[in-house]
Protein backbone atom coordinates (compact mmCIF):
# COMPACT_ATOMS: atom_id res chain seq x y z
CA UNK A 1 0.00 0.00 0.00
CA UNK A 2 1.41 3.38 -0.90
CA UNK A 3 1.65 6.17 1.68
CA UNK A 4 2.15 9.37 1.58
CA UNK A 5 4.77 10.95 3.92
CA UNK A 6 4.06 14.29 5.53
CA UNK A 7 6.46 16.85 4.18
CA UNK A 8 7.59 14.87 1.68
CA UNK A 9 7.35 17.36 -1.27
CA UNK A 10 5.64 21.24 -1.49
CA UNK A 11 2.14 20.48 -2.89
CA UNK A 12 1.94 18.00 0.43
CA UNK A 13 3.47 20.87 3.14
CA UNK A 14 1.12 23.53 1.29
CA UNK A 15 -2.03 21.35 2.76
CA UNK A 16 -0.85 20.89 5.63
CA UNK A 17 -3.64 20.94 8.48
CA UNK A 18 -4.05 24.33 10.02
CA UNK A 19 -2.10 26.24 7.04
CA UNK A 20 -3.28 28.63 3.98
CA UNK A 21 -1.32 28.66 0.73
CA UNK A 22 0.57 32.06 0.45
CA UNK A 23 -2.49 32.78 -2.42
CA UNK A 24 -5.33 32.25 -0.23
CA UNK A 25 -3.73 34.33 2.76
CA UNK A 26 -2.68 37.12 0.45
CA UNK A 27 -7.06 37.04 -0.90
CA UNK A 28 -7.96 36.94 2.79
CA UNK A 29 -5.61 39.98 3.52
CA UNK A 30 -7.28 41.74 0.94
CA UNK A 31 -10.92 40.87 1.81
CA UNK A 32 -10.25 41.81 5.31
CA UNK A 33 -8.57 45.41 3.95
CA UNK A 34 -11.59 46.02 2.21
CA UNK A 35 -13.77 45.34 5.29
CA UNK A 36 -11.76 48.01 7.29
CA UNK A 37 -11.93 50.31 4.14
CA UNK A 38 -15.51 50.70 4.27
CA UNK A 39 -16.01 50.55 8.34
CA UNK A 40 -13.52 54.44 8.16
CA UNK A 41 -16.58 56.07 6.57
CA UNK A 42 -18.99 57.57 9.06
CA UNK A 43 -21.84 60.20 9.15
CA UNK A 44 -18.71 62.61 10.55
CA UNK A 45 -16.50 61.42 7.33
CA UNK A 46 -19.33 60.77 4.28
CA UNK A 47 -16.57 61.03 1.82
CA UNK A 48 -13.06 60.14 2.20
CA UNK A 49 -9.95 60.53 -0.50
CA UNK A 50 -6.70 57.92 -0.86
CA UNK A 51 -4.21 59.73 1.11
CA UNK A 52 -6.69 60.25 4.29
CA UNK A 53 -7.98 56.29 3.53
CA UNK A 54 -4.00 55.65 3.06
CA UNK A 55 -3.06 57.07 6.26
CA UNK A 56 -6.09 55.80 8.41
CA UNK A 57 -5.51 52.36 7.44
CA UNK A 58 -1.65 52.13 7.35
CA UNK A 59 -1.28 50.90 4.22
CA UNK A 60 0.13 52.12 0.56
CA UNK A 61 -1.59 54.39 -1.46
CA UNK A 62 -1.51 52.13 -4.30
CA UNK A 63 -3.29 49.17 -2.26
CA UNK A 64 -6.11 51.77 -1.16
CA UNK A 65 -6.33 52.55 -4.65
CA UNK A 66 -6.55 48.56 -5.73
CA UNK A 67 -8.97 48.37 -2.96
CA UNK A 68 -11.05 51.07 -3.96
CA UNK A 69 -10.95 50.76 -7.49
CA UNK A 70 -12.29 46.87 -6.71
CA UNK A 71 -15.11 48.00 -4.56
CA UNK A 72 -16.25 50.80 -7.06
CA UNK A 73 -16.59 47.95 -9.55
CA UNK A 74 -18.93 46.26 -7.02
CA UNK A 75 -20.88 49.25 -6.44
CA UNK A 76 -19.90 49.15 -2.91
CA UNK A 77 -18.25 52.21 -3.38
CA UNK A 78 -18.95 55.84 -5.41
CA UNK A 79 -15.94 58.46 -6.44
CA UNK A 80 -17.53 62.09 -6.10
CA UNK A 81 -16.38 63.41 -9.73
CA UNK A 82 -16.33 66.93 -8.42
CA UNK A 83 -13.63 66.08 -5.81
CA UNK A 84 -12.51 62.31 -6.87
CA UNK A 85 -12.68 61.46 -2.89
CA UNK A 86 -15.38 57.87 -2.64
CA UNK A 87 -18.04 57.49 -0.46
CA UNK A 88 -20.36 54.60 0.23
CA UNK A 89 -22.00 53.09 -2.87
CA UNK A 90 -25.86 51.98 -3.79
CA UNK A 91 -25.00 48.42 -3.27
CA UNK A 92 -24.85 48.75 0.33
CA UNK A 93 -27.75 50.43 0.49
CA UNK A 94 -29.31 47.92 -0.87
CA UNK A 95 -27.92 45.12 1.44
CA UNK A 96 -28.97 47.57 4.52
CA UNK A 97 -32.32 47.22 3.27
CA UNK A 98 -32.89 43.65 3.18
CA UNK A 99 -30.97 44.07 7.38
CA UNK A 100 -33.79 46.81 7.95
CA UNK A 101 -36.56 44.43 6.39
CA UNK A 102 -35.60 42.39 9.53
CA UNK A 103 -35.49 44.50 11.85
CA UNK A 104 -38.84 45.98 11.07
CA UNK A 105 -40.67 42.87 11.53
CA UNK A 106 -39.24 42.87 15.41
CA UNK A 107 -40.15 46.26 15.79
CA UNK A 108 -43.96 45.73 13.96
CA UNK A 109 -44.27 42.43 15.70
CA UNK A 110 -43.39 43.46 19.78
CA UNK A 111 -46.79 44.57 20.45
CA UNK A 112 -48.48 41.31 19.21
CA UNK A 113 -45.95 39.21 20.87
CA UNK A 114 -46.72 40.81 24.16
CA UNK A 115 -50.24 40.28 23.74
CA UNK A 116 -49.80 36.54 22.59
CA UNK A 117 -47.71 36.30 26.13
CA UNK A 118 -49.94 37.37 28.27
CA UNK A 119 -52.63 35.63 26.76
CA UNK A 120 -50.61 32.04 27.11
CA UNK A 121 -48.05 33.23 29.92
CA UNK A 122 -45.64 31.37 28.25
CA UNK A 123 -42.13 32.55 26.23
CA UNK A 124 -43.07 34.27 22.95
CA UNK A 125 -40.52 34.09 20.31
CA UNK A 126 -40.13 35.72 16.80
CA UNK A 127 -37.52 33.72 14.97
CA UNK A 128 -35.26 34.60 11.19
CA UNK A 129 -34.15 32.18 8.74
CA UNK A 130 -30.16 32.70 8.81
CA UNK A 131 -29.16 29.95 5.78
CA UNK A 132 -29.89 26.91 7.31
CA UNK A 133 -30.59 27.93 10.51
CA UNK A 134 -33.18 29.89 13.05
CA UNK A 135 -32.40 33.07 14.57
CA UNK A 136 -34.52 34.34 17.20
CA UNK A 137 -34.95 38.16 17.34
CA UNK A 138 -37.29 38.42 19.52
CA UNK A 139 -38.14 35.91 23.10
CA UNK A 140 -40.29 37.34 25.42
CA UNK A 141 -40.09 34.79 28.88
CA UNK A 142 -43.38 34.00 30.16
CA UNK A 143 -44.70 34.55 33.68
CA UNK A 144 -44.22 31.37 35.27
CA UNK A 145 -41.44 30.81 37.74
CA UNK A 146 -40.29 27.58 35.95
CA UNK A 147 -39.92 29.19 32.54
CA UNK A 148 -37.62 28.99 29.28
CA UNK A 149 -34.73 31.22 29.41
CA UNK A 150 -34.29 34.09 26.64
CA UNK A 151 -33.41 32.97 23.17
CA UNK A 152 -32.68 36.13 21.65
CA UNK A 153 -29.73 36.17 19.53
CA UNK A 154 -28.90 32.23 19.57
CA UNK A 155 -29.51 30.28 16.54
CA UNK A 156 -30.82 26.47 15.73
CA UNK A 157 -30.97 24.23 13.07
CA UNK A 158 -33.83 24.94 11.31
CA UNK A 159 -34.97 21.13 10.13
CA UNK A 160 -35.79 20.35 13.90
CA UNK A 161 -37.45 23.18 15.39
CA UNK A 162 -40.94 24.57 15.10
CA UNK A 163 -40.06 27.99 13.83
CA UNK A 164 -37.82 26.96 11.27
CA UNK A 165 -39.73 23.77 9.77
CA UNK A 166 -42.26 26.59 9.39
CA UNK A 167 -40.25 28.32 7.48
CA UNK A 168 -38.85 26.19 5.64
CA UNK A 169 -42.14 25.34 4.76
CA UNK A 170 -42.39 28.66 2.76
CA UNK A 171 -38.85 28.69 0.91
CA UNK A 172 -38.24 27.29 -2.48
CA UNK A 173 -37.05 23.75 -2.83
CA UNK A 174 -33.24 24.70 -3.80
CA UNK A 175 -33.42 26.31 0.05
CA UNK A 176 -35.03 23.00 1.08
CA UNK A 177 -32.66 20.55 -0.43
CA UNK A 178 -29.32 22.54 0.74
CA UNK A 179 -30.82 22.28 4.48
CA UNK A 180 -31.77 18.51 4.15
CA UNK A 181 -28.48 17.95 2.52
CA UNK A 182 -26.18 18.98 5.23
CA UNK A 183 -25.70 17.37 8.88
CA UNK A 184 -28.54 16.28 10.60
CA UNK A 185 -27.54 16.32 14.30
CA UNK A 186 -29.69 14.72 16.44
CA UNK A 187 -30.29 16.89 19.51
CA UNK A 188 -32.28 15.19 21.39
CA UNK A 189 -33.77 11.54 21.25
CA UNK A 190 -36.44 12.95 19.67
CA UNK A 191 -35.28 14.75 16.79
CA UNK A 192 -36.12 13.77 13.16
CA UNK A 193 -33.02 13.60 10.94
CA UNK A 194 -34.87 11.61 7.93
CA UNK A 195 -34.94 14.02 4.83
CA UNK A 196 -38.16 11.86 3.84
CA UNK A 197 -39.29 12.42 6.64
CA UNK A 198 -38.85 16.22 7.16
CA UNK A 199 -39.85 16.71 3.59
CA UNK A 200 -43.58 15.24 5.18
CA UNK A 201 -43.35 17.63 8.26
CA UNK A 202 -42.86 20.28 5.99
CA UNK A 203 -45.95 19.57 3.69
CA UNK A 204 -47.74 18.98 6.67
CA UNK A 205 -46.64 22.57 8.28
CA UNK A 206 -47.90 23.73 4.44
CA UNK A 207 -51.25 22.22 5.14
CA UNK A 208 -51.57 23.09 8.47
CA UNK A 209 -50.24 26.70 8.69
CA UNK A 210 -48.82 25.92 11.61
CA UNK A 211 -46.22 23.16 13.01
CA UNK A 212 -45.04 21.52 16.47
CA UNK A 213 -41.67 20.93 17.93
CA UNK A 214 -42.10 18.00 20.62
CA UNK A 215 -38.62 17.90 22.60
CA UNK A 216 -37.12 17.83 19.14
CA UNK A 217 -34.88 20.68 19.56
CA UNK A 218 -34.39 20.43 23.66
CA UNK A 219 -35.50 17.74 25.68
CA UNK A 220 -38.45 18.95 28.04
CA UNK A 221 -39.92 21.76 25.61
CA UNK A 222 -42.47 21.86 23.34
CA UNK A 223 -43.11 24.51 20.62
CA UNK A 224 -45.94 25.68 18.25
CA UNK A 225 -45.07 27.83 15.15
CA UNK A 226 -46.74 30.20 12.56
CA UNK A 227 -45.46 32.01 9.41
CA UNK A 228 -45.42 35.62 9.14
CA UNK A 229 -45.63 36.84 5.56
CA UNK A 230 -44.41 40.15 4.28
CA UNK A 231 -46.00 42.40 1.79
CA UNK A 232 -45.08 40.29 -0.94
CA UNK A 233 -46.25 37.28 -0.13
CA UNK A 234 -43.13 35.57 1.10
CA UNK A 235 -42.38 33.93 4.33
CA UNK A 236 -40.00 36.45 6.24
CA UNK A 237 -40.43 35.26 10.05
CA UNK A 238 -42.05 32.75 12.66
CA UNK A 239 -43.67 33.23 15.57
CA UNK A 240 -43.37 30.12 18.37
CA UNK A 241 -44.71 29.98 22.08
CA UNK A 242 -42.76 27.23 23.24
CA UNK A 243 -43.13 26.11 27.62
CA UNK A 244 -41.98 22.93 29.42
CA UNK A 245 -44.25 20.07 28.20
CA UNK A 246 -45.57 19.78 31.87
CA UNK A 247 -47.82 22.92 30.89
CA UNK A 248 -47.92 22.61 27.21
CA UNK A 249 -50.14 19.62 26.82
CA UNK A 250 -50.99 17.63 23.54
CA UNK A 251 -55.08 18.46 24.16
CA UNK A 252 -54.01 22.19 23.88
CA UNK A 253 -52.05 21.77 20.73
CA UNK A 254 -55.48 22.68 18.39
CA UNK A 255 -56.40 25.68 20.74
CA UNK A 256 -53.00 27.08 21.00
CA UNK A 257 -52.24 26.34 17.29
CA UNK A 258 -54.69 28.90 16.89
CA UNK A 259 -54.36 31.63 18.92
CA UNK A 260 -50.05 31.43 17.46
CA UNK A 261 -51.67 31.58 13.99
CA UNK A 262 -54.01 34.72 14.47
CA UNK A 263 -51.30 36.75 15.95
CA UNK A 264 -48.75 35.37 12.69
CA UNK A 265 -51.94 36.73 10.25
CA UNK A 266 -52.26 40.38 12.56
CA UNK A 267 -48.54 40.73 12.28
CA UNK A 268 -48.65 39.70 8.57
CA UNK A 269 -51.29 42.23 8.03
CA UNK A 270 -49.57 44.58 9.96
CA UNK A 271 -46.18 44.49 6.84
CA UNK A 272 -48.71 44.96 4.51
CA UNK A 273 -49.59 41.40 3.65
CA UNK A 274 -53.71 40.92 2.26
CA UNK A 275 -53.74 37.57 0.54
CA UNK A 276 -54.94 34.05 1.84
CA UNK A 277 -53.31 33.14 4.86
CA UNK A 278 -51.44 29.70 3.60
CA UNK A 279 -48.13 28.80 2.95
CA UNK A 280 -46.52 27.34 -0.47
CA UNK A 281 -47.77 28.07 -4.34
């Protein structure tokens, strides 16, 4: 049997565990230049020219003006002809936006949430799709003195938790097939990590409008979802109330179900949404 020996020749010390080719360093440098670039400008400094950029960062003029003249192409950046000094560009404007789109569903959505707490007592949660996983933006803990702790911030596979089958349940199949591709952890005993079978969950959660996460993302807990549409019809957020399964019973699953879902269709209606309140084409 042939074996390789460690060190024996370049190509094998180049991929070596734990080390970048020279190449792939030198791209990283550069991405992480850029990065720093853009973070200089500031409503005190809107527009900023090479030699102050130069100075600020350290670095040569003529990398600032490789760096520049790469983010301009990119439309990351705009040069003000009257005074050649650059300034933020359209593009990330338009990637602020889609940051802002999220942000206004927490803000839109607190009031609901609060209501949906103190109707259930339980923790109210607003959750993102971040790739393949859940992000929850908003957790508001319930009343009881045993309670779930805050979520806010932390993020979950979404293929075994109530908020993100839910929304999985509204995303296009590419979406859908890169999340059931991956790892499947199992988190608990209880967690499903049959594509075949998630695939059914999620045309279930489609039929349903709503979904349940029985001690499938943390043992004890139990979780009911709903989608929360945005003006244009898309799936943009889930909302969950999720308790210990001591107080969350099975015979309240239909009830609660849909008291989660009325608060997903005011919030819906609330970012402009008006069509039938269903997920999938």
């Amino acid at each position: 049997m042939d074996m390789k020996i460690p060190g024996s020749n370049a190509q094998g010390a180049s991929s070596a565990p734990g080390l970048r080719p020279r190449r792939e360093r030198k791209r990283l440098s550069s991405v992480t230049s850029a990065i720093r670039l853009l973070k200089l400008f500031s409503a005190e400094d809107e527009e900023l020219g090479i030699s102050d950029l130069a100075k600020r960062l350290n670095v040569a003029k003529s990398t600032v003006h490789r760096l520049a003249s790469a983010l301009l192409d990119e439309g990351l950046l705009e040069q003000n002809p009257e005074n050649n000094r650059y300034r933020l560009g359209v593009a990330l404007f338009r990637l602020g936006t889609l940051v802002r789109r999220r942000m206004d569903v927490a803000a839109e959505a607190k009031g609901f949430l609060t209501e949906l707490r103190a109707f259930t007592g339980e923790n109210v949660r607003l959750a993102i799709l971040d790739h393949t996983n859940v992000v929850y933006v908003n957790d508001f803990e319930g009343f009881h003195p045993v309670r779930l702790r805050s979520s806010i911030g932390l993020s979950k596979p979404a293929y075994c938790t109530a908020e993100g089958i839910i929304l999985l349940a509204g995303q296009p199949e590419a979406l859908i097939d890169q999340v059931l591709a991956g790892e499947l952890a199992k988190l608990t005993p209880r967690t499903e990590t049959d594509p075949s079978v998630i695939r059914g969950r999620l045309a279930d959660a489609k039929r349903l409008g709503y979904t349940v996460d029985d001690e499938e993302s943390e043992v004890g807990m139990r979780c009911i979802a709903a989608p929360v549409f945005g003006a244009d019809g898309r799936v943009v957020a889930s909302i969950g109330v999720a308790g210990p399964r001591i107080r969350i019973r099975k015979r309240m699953f239909p009830a609660l179900a849909a008291r989660v879902a009325q608060t997903a269709r005011q919030i819906s209606a609330r970012l402009g949404y008006s069509a039938e309140f269903r997920l999938g084409a």
